[in-house]
N, C-alpha and C. Protein backbone atom coordinates (compact mmCIF):
# COMPACT_ATOMS: atom_id res chain seq x y z
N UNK A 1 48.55 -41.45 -62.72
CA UNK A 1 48.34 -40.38 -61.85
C UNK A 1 47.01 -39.72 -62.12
N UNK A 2 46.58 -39.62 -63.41
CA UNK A 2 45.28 -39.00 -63.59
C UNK A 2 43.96 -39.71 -62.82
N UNK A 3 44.55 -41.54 -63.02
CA UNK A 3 43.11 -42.11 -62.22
C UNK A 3 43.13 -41.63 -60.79
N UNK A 4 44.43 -42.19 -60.13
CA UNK A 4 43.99 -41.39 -58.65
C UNK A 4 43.79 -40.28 -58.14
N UNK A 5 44.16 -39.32 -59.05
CA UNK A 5 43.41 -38.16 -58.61
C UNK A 5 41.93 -37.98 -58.92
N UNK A 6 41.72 -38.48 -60.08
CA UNK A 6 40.36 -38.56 -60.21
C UNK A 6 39.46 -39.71 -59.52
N UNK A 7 39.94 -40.24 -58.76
CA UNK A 7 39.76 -41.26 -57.61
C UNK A 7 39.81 -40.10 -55.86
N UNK A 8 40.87 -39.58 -56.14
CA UNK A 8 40.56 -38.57 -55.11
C UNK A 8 39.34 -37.60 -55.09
N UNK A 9 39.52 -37.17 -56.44
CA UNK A 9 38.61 -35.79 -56.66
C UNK A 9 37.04 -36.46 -56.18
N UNK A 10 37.09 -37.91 -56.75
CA UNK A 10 35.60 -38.96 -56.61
C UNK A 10 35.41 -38.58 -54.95
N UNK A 11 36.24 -39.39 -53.86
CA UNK A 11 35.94 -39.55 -52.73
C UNK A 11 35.78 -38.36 -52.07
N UNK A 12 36.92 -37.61 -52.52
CA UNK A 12 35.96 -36.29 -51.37
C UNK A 12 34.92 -35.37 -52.11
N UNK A 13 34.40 -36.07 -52.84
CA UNK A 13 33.13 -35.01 -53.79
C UNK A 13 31.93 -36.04 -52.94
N UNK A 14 32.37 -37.44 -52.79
CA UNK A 14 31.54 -38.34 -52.24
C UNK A 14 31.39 -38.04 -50.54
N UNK A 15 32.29 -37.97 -49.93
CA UNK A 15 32.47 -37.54 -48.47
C UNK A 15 31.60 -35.70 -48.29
N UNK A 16 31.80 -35.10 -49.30
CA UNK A 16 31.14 -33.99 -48.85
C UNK A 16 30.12 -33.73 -49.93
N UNK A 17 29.48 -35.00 -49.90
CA UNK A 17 27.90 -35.15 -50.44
C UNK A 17 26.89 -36.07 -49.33
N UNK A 18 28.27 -36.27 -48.67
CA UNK A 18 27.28 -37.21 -47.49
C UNK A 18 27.57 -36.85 -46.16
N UNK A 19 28.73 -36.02 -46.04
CA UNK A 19 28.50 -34.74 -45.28
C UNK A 19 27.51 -34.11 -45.11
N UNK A 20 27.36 -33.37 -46.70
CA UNK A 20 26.09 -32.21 -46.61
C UNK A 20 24.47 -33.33 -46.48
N UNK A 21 24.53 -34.02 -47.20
CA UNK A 21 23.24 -35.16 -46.25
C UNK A 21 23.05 -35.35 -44.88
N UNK A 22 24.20 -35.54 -44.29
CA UNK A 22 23.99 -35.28 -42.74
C UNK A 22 23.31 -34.23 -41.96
N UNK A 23 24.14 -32.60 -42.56
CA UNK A 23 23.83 -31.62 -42.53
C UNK A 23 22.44 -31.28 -42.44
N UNK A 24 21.35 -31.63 -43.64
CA UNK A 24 20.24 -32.01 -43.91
C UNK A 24 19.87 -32.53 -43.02
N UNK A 25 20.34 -33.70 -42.65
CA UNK A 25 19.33 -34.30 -42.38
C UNK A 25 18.64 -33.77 -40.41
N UNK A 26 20.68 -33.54 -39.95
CA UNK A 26 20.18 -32.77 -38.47
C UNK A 26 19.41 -31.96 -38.59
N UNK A 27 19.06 -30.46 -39.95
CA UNK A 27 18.32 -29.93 -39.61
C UNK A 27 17.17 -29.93 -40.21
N UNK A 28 16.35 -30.95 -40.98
CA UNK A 28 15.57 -31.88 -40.09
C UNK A 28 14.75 -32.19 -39.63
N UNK A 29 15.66 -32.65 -38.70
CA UNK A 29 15.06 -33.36 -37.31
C UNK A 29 14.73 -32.40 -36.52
N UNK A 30 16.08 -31.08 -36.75
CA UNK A 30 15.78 -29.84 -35.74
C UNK A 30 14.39 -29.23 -35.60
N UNK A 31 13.96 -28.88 -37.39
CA UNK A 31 12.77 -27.93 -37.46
C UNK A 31 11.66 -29.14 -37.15
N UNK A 32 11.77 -30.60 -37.26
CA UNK A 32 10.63 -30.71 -36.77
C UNK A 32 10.43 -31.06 -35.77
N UNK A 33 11.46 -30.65 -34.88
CA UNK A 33 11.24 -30.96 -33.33
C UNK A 33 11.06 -29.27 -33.24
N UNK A 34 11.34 -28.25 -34.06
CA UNK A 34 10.63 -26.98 -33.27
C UNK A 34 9.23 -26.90 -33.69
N UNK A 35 8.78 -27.61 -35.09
CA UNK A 35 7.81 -27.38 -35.31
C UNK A 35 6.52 -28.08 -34.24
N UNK A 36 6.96 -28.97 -34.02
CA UNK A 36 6.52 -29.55 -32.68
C UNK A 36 5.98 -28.61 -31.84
N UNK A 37 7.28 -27.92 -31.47
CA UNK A 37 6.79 -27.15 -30.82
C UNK A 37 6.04 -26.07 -30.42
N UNK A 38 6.13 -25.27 -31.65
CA UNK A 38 5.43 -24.61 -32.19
C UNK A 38 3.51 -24.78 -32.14
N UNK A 39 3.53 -25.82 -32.92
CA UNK A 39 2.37 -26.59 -32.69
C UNK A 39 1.34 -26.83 -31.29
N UNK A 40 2.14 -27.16 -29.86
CA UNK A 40 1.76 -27.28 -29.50
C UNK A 40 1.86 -26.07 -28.28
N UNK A 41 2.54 -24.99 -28.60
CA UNK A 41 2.48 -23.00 -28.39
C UNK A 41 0.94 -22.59 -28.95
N UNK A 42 1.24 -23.28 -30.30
CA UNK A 42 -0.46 -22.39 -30.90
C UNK A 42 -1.30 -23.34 -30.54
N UNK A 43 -1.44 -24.54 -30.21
CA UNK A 43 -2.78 -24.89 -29.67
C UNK A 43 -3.18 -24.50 -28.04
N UNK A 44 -1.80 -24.37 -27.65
CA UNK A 44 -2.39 -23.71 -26.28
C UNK A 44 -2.75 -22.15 -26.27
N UNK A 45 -2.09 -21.09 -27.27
CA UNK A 45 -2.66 -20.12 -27.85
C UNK A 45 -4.04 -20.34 -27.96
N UNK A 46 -4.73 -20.75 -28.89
CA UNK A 46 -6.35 -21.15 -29.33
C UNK A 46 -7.30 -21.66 -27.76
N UNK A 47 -6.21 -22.12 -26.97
CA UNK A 47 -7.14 -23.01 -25.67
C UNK A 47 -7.34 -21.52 -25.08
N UNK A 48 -6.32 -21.34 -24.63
CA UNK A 48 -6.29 -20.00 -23.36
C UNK A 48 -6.63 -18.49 -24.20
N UNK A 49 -6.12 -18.22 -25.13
CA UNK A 49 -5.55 -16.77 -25.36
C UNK A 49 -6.81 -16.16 -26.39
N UNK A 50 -7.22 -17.15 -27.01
CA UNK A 50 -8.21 -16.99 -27.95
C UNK A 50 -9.29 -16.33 -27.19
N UNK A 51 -10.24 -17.21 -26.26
CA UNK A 51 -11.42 -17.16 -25.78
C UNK A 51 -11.07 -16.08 -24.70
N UNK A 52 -10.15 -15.73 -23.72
CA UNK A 52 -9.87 -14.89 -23.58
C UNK A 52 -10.11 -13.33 -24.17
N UNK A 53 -9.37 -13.40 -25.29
CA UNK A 53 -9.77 -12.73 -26.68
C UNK A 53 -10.91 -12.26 -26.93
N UNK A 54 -11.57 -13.22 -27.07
CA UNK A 54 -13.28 -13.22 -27.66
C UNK A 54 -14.03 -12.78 -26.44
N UNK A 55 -13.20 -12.99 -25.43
CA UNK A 55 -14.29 -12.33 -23.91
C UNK A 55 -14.10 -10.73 -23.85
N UNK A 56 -12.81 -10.40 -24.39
CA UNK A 56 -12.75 -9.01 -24.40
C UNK A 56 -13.42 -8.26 -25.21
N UNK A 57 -13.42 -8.90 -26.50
CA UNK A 57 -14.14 -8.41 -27.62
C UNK A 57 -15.50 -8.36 -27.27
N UNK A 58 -15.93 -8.95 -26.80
CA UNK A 58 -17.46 -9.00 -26.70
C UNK A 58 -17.80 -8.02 -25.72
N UNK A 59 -16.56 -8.13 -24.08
CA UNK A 59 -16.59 -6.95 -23.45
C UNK A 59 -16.71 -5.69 -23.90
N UNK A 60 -15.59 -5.50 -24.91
CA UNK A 60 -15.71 -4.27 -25.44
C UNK A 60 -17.27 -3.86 -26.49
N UNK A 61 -17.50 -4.91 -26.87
CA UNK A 61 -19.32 -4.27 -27.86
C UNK A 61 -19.68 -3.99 -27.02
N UNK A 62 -19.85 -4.90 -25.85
CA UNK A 62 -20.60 -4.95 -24.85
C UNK A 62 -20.60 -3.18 -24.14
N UNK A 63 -19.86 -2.99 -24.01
CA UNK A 63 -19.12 -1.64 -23.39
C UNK A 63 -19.27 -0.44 -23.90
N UNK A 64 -18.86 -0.27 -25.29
CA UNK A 64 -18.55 0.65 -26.39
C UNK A 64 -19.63 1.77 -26.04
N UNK A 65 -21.27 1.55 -25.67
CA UNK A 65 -22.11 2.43 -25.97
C UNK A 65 -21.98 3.00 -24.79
N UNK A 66 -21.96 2.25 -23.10
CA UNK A 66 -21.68 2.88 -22.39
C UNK A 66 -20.53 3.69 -22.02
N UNK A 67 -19.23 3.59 -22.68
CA UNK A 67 -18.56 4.31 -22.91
C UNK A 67 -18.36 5.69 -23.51
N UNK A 68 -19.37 5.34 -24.83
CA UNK A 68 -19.44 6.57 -25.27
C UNK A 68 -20.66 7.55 -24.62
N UNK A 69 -21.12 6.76 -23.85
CA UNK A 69 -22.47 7.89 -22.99
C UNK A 69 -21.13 8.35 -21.86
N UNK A 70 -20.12 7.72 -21.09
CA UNK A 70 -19.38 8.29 -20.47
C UNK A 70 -18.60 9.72 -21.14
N UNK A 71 -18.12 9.24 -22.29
CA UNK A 71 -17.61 10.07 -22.63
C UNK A 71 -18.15 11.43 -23.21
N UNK A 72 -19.41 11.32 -23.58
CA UNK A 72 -20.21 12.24 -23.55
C UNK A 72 -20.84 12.98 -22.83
N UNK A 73 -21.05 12.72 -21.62
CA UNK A 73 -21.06 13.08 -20.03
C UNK A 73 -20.11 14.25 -19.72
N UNK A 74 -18.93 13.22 -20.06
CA UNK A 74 -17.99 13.97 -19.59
C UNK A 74 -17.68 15.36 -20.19
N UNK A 75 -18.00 15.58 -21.45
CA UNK A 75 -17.93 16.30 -22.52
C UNK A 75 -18.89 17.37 -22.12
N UNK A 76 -20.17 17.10 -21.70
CA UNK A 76 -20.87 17.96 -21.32
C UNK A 76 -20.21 18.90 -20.02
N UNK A 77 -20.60 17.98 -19.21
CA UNK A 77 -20.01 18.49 -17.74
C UNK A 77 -18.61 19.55 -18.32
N UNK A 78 -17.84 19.39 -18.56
CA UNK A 78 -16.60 19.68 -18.90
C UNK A 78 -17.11 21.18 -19.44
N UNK A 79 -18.39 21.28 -20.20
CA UNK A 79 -18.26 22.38 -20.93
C UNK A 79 -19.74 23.08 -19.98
N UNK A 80 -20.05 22.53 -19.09
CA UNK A 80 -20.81 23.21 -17.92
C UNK A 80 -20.27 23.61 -17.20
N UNK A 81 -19.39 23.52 -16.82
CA UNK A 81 -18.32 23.90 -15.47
C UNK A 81 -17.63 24.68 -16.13
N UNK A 82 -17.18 24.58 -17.62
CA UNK A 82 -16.18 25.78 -18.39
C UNK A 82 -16.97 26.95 -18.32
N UNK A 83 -18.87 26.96 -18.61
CA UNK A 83 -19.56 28.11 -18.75
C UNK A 83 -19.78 28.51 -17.00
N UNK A 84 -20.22 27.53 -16.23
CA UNK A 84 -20.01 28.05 -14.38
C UNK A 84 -18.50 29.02 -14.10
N UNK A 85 -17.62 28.74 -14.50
CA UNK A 85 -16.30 29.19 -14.63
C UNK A 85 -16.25 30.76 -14.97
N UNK A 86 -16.73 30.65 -16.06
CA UNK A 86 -16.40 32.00 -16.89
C UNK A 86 -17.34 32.81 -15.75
N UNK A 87 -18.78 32.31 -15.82
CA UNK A 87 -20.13 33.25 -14.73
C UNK A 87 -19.25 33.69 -13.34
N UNK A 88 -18.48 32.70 -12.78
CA UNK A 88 -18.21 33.21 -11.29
C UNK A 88 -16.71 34.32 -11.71
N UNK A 89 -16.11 34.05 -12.48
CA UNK A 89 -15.14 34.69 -13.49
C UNK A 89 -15.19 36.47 -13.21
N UNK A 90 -17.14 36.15 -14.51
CA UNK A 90 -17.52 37.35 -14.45
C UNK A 90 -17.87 38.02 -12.79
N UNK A 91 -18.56 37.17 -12.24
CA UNK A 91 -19.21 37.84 -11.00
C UNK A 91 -18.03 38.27 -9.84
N UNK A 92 -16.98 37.49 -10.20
CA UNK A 92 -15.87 38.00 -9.03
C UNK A 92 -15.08 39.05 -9.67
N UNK A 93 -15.06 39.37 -10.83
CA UNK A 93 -14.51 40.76 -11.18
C UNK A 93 -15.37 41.80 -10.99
N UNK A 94 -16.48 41.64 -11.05
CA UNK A 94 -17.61 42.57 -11.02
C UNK A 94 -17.59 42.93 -9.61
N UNK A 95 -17.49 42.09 -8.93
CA UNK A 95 -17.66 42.38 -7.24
C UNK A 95 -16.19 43.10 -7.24
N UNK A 96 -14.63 42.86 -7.59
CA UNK A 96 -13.72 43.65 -7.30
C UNK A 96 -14.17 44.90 -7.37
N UNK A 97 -14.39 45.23 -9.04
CA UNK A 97 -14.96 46.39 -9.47
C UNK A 97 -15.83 47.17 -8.85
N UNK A 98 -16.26 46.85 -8.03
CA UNK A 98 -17.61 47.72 -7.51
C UNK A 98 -16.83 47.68 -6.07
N UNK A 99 -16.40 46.54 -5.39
CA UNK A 99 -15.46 46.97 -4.24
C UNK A 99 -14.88 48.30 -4.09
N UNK A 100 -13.65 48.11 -5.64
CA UNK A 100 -12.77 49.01 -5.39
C UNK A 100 -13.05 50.83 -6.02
N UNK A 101 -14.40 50.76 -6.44
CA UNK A 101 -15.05 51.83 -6.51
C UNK A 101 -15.52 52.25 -5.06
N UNK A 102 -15.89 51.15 -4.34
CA UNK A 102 -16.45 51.80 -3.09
C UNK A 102 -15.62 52.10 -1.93
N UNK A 103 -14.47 51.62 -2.52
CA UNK A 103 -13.05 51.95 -1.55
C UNK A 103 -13.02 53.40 -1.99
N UNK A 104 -13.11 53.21 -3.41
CA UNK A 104 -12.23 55.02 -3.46
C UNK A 104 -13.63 55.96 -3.12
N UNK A 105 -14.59 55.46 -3.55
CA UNK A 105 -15.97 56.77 -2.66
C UNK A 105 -15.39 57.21 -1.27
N UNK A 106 -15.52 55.63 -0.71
CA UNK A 106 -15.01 56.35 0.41
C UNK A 106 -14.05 56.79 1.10
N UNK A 107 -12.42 56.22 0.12
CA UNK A 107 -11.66 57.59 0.55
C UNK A 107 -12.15 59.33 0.61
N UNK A 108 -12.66 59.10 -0.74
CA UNK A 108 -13.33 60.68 -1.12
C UNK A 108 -13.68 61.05 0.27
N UNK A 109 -14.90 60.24 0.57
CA UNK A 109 -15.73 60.72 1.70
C UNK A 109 -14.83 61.24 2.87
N UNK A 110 -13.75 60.25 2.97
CA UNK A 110 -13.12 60.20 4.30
C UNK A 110 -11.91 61.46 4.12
N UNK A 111 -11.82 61.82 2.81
CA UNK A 111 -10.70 63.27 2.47
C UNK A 111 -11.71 64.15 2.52
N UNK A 112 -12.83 64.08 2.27
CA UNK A 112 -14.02 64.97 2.01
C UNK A 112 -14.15 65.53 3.75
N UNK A 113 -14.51 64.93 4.47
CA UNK A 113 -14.77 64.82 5.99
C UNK A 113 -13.50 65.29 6.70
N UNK A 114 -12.22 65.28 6.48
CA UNK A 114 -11.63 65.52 6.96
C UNK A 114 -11.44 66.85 6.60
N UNK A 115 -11.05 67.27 5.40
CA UNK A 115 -10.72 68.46 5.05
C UNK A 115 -11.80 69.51 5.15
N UNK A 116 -13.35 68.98 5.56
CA UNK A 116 -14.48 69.99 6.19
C UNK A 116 -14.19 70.26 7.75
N UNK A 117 -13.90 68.99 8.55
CA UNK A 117 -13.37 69.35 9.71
C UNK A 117 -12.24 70.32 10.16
N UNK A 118 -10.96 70.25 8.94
CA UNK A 118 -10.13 71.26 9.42
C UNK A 118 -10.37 72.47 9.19
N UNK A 119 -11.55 72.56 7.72
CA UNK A 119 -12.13 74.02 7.57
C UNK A 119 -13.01 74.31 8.71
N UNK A 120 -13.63 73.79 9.43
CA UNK A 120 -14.30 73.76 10.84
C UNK A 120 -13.47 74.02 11.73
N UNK A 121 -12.42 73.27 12.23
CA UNK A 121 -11.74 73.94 13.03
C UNK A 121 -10.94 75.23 13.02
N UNK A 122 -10.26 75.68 11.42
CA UNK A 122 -10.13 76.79 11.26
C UNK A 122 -11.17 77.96 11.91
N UNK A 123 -12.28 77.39 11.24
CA UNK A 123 -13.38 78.91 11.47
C UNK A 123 -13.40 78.98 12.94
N UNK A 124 -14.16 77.94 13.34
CA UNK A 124 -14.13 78.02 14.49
C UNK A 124 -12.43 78.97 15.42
N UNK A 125 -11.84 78.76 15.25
CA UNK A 125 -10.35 79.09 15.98
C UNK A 125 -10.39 80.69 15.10
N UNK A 126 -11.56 81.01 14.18
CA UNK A 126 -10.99 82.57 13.58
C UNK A 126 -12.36 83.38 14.20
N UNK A 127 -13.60 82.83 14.36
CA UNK A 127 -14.64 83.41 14.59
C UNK A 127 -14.67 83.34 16.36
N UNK A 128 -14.77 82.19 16.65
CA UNK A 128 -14.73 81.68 18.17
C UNK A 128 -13.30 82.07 19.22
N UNK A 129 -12.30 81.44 18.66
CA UNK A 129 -11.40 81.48 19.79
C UNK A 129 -10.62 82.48 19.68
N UNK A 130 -10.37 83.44 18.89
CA UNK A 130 -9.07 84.63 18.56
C UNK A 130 -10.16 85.53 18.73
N UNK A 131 -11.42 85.92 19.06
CA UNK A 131 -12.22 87.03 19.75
C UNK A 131 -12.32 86.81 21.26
N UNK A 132 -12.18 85.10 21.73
CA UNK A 132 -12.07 85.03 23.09
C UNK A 132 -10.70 85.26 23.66
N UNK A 133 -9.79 84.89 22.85
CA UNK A 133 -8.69 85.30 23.30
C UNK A 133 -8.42 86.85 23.43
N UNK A 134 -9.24 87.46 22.58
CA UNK A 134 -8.60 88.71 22.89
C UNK A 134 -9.44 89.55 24.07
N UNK A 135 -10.53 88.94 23.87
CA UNK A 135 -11.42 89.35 25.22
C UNK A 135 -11.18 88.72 26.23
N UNK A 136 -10.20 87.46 26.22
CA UNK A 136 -9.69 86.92 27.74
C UNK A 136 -8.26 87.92 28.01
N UNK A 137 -7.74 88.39 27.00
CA UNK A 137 -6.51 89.17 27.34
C UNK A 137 -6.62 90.63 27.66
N UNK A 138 -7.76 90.95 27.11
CA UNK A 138 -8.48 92.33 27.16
C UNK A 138 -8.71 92.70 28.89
N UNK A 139 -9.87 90.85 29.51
CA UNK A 139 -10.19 91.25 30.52
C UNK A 139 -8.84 90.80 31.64
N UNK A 140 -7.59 89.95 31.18
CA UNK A 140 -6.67 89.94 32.13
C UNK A 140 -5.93 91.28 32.25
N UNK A 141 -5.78 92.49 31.00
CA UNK A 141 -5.65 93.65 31.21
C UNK A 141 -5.92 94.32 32.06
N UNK A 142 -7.31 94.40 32.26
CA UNK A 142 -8.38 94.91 33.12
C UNK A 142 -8.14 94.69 34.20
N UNK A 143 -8.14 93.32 34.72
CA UNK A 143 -8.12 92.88 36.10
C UNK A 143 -6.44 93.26 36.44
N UNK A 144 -5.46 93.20 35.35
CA UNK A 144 -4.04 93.82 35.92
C UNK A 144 -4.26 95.16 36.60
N UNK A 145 -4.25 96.07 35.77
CA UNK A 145 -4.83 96.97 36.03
C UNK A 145 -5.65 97.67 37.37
N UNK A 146 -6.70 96.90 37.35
CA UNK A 146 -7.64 97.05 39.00
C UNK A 146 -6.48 96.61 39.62
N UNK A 147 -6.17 95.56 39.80
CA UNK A 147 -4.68 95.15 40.49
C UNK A 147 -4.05 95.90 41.11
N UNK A 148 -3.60 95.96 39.85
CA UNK A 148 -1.97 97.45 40.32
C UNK A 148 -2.71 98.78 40.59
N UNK A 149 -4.52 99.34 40.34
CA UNK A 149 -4.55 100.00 41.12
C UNK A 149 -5.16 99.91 42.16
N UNK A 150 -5.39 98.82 42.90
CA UNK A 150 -6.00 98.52 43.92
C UNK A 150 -4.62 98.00 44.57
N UNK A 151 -4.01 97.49 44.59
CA UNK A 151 -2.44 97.53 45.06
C UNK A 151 -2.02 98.47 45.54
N UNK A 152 -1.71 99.58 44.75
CA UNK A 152 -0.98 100.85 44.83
C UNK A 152 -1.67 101.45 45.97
N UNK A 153 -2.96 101.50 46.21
CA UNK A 153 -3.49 102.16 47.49
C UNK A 153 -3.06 101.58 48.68
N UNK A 154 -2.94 99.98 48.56
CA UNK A 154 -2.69 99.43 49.81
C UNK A 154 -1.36 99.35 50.26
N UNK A 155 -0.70 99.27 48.77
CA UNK A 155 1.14 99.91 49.16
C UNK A 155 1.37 101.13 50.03
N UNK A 156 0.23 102.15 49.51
CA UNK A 156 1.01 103.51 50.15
C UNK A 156 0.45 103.24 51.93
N UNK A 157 -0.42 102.18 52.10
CA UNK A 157 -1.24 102.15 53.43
C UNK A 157 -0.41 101.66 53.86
N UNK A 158 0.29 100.57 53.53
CA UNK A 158 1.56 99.62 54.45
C UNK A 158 2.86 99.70 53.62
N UNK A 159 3.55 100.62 53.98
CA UNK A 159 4.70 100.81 52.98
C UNK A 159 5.83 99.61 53.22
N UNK A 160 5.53 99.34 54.53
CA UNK A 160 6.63 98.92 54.79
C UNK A 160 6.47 97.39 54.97
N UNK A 161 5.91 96.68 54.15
CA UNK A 161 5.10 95.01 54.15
C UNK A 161 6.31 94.58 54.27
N UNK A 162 6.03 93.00 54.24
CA UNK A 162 7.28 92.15 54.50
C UNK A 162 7.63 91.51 52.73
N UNK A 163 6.14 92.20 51.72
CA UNK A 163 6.45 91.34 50.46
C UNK A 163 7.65 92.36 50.35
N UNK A 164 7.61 93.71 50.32
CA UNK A 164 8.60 94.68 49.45
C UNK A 164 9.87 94.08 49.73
N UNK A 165 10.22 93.87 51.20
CA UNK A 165 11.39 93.49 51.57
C UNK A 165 11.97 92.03 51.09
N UNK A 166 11.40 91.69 50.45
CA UNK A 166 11.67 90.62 49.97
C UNK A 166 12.12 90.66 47.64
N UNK A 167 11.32 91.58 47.91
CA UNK A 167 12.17 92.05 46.37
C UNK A 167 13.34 92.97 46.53
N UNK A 168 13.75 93.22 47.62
CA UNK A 168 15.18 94.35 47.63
C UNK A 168 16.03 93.32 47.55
């Protein structure tokens, strides 16, 4: 019993030594069918992608200085238009400012003007019209007066008119 087991233990130590050789050996065959492939990824890499590459690079030296004159351009401008900015900034507050000073002058003016006119029309209405009025009421006095006595004579001449009979 000891040989055949150790006859067993032999064959499958032998079967999974040539198993795992198999194992091996598919992979292989595998990596060098990827390496294959691989191979022929990076040589088309180097054909196309490279020089490509090297066209940009060179684009870019090529580029770099005019770039940085762009960007320096831009840098300027940027900080010319920031100082134009602030100037029209200043000049359009300055113009509010002086606007809205000349708004309120000339409210002044226009409270100023008004409130001389109503002192004008006061005087006027204390010097001018309340002496004519009283000399227009003075002389409608007057003329009542002549009236009723220039009336009264012609009453007693026609006593008997048709106005009297008309107030009874």
């Amino acid at each position: 019993m000891g040989n055949n087991l150790l006859t067993v233990f032999i064959v499958v130590t032998a079967f999974a030594v040539v198993l795992q050789m198999l194992i091996l050996a598919g992979m292989y065959f595998a990596m060098r069918k990827t390496s294959a492939k691989v191979e022929s990824l990076a040589e088309e890499v180097k054909t196309k992608v490279l020089p490509t590459a090297e066209l940009a690079h060179s684009m870019m030296i090529e580029l770099r200085p005019k770039i940085a004159t762009v960007v320096d351009n831009v840098s300027v401008s940027s900080t010319v238009i920031r100082t134009q900015m602030e100037r029209v900034d200043a000049t359009l507050t300055d113009i509010i400012d002086r606007t809205r000073l000349q708004v309120i002058r000339a409210d002044e003016f226009v409270n100023s003007t008004m409130d001389k006119l109503e002192e004008t029309r006061e005087a006027v209405s204390r010097t001018v019209v309340s002496p004519v009025r009283h000399i227009s009421g003075l002389m409608h006095g007057v003329t009542a007066g002549f009236e009723a006595f220039f009336s009264r004579k012609r009453d007693r001449n026609s006593a008997n008119s048709p106005q009297d009979e008309m107030f009874i």
